[in-house]
C-alpha atoms as a PDB file:
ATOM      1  CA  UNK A   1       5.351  19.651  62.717  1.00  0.00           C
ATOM      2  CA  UNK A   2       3.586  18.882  59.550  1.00  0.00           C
ATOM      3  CA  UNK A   3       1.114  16.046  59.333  1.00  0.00           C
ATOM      4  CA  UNK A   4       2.268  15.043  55.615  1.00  0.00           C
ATOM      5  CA  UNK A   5       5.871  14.471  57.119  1.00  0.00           C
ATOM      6  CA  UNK A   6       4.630  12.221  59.772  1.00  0.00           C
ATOM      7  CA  UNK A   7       2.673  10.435  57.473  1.00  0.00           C
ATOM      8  CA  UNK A   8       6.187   9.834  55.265  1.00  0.00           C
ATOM      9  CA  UNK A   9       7.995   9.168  57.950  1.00  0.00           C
ATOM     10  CA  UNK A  10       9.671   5.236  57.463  1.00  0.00           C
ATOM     11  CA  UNK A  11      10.540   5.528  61.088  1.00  0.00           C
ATOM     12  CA  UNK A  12       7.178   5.767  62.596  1.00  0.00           C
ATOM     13  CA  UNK A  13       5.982   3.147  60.452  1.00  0.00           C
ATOM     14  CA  UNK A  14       8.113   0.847  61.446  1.00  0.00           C
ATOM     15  CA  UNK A  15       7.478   1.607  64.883  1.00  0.00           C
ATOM     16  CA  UNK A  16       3.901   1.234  64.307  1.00  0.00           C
ATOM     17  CA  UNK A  17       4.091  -2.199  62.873  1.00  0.00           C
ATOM     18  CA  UNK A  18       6.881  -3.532  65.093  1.00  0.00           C
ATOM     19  CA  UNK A  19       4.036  -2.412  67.776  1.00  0.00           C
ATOM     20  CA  UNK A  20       1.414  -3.878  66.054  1.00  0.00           C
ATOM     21  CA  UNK A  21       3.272  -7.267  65.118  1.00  0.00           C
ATOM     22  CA  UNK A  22       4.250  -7.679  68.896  1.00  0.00           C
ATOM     23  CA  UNK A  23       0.785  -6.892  70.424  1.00  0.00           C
ATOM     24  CA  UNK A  24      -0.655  -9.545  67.918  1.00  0.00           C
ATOM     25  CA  UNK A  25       1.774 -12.019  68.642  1.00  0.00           C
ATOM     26  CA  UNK A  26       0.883 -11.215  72.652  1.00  0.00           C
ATOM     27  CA  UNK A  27      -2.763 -11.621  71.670  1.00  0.00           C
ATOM     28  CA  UNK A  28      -2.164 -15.370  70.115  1.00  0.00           C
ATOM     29  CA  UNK A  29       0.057 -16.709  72.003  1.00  0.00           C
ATOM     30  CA  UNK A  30      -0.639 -15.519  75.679  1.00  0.00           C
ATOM     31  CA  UNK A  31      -2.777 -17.485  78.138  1.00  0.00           C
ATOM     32  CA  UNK A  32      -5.939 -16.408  76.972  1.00  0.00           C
ATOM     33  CA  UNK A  33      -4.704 -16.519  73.340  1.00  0.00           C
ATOM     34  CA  UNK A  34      -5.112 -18.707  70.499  1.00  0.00           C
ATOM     35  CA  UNK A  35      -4.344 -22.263  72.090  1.00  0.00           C
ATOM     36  CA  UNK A  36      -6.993 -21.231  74.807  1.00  0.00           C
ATOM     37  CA  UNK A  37      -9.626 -20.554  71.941  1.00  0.00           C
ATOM     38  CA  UNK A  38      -9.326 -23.530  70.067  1.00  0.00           C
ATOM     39  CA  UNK A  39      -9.665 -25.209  73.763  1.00  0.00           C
ATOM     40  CA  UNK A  40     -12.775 -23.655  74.100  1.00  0.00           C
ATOM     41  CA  UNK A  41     -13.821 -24.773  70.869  1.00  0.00           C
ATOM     42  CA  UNK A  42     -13.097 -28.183  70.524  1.00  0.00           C
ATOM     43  CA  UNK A  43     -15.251 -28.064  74.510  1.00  0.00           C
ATOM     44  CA  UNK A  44     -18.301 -26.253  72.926  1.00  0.00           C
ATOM     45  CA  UNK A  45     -18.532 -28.622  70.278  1.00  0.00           C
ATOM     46  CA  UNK A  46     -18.128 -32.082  72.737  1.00  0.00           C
ATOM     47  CA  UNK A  47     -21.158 -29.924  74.991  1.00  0.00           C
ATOM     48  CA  UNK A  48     -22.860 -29.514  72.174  1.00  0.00           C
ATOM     49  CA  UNK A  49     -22.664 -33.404  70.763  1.00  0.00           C
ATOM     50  CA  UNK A  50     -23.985 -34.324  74.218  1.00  0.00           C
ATOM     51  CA  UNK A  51     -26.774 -31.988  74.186  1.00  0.00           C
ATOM     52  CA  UNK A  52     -27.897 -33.720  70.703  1.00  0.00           C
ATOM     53  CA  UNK A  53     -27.393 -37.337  72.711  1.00  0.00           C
ATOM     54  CA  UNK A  54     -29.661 -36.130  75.730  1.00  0.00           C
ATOM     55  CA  UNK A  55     -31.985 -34.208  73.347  1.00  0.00           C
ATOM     56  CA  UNK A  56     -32.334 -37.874  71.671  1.00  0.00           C
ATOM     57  CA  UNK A  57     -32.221 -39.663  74.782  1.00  0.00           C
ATOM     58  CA  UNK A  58     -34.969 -37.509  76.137  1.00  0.00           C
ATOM     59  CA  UNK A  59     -37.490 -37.931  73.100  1.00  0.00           C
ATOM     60  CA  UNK A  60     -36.594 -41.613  73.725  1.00  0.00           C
ATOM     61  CA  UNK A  61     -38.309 -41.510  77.637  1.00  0.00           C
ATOM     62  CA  UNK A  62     -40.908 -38.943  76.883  1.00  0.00           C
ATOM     63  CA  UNK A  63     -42.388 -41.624  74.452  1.00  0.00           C
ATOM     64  CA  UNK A  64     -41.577 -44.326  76.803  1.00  0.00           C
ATOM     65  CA  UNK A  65     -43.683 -41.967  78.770  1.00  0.00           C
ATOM     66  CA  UNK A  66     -46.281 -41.740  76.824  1.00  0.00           C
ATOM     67  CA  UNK A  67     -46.746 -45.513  76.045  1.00  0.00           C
ATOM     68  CA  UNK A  68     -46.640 -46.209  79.827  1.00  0.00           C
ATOM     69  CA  UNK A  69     -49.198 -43.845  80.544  1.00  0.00           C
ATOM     70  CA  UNK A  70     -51.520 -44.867  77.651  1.00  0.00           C
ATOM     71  CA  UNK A  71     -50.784 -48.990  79.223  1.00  0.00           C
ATOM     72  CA  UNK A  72     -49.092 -50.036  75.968  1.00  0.00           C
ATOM     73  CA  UNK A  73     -49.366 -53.931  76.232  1.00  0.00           C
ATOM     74  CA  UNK A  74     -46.084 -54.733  74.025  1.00  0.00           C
ATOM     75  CA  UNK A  75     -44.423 -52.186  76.467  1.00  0.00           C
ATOM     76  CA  UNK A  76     -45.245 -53.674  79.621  1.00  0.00           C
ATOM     77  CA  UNK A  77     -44.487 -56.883  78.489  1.00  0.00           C
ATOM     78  CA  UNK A  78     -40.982 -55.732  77.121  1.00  0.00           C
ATOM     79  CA  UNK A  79     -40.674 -54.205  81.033  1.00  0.00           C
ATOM     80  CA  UNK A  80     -41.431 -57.315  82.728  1.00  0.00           C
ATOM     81  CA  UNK A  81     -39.673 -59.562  80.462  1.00  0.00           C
ATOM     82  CA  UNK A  82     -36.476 -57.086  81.248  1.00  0.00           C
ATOM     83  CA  UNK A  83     -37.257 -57.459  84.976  1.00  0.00           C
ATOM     84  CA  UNK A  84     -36.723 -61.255  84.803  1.00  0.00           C
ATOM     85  CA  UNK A  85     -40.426 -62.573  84.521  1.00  0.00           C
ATOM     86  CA  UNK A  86     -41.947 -64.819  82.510  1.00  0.00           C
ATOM     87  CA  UNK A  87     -45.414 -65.781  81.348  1.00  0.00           C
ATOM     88  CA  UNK A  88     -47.078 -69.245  82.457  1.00  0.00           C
ATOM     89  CA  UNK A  89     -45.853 -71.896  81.208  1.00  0.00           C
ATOM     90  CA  UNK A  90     -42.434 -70.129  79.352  1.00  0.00           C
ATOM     91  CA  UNK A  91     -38.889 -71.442  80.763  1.00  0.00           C
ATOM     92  CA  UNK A  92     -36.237 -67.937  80.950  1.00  0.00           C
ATOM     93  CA  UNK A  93     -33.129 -69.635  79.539  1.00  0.00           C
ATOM     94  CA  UNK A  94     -30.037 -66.985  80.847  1.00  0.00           C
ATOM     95  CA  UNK A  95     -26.846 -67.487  79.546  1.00  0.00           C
ATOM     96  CA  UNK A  96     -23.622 -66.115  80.541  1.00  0.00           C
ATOM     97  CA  UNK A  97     -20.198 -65.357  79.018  1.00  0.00           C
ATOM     98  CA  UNK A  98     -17.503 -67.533  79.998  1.00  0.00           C
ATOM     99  CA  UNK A  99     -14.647 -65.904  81.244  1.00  0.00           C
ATOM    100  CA  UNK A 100     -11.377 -68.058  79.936  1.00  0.00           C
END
């Protein structure tokens, strides 16, 4: 058998790329295939959206953090006032939404 024959050969070509147009259609389209990947893809990129939240969210208490430890006065107030209290002499007006 010469190798210049095989190579002319319109049979085994055709085999070759019926076999190779099958086992990429398998590769797409079977469970772990293309649907799966673009599953995983659209979950990386919700996980990564809510790692930027935290991240922010995070920053936002470690400076909380920081004011509370150095005794910030606005701060403290802002915590109280949140808490319900009041200083001397203020009335706390709280409203509520009517429900029709």
């Amino acid at each position: 058998m010469n190798a210049s024959w095989l190579l002319k050969s319109s049979t085994l070509w055709g085999v070759l790329g019926a076999s190779g147009l099958l086992s990429l259609l398998a590769m797409l389209f079977s469970q772990g295939g293309l649907p799966e990947l673009r599953k995983r893809e659209a979950e990386l990129l919700s996980a990564r959206t809510r790692l930027v939240d935290l991240n922010r969210h995070n920053r936002e208490l470690m400076e909380e953090v920081r004011r509370l430890a150095a005794k910030d006065p606005e701060l403290m107030e802002a915590l109280a006032r949140r808490q319900g209290y009041a200083r001397r002499g203020e009335t706390v007006y709280t409203f509520r939404n009517r429900e029709r």
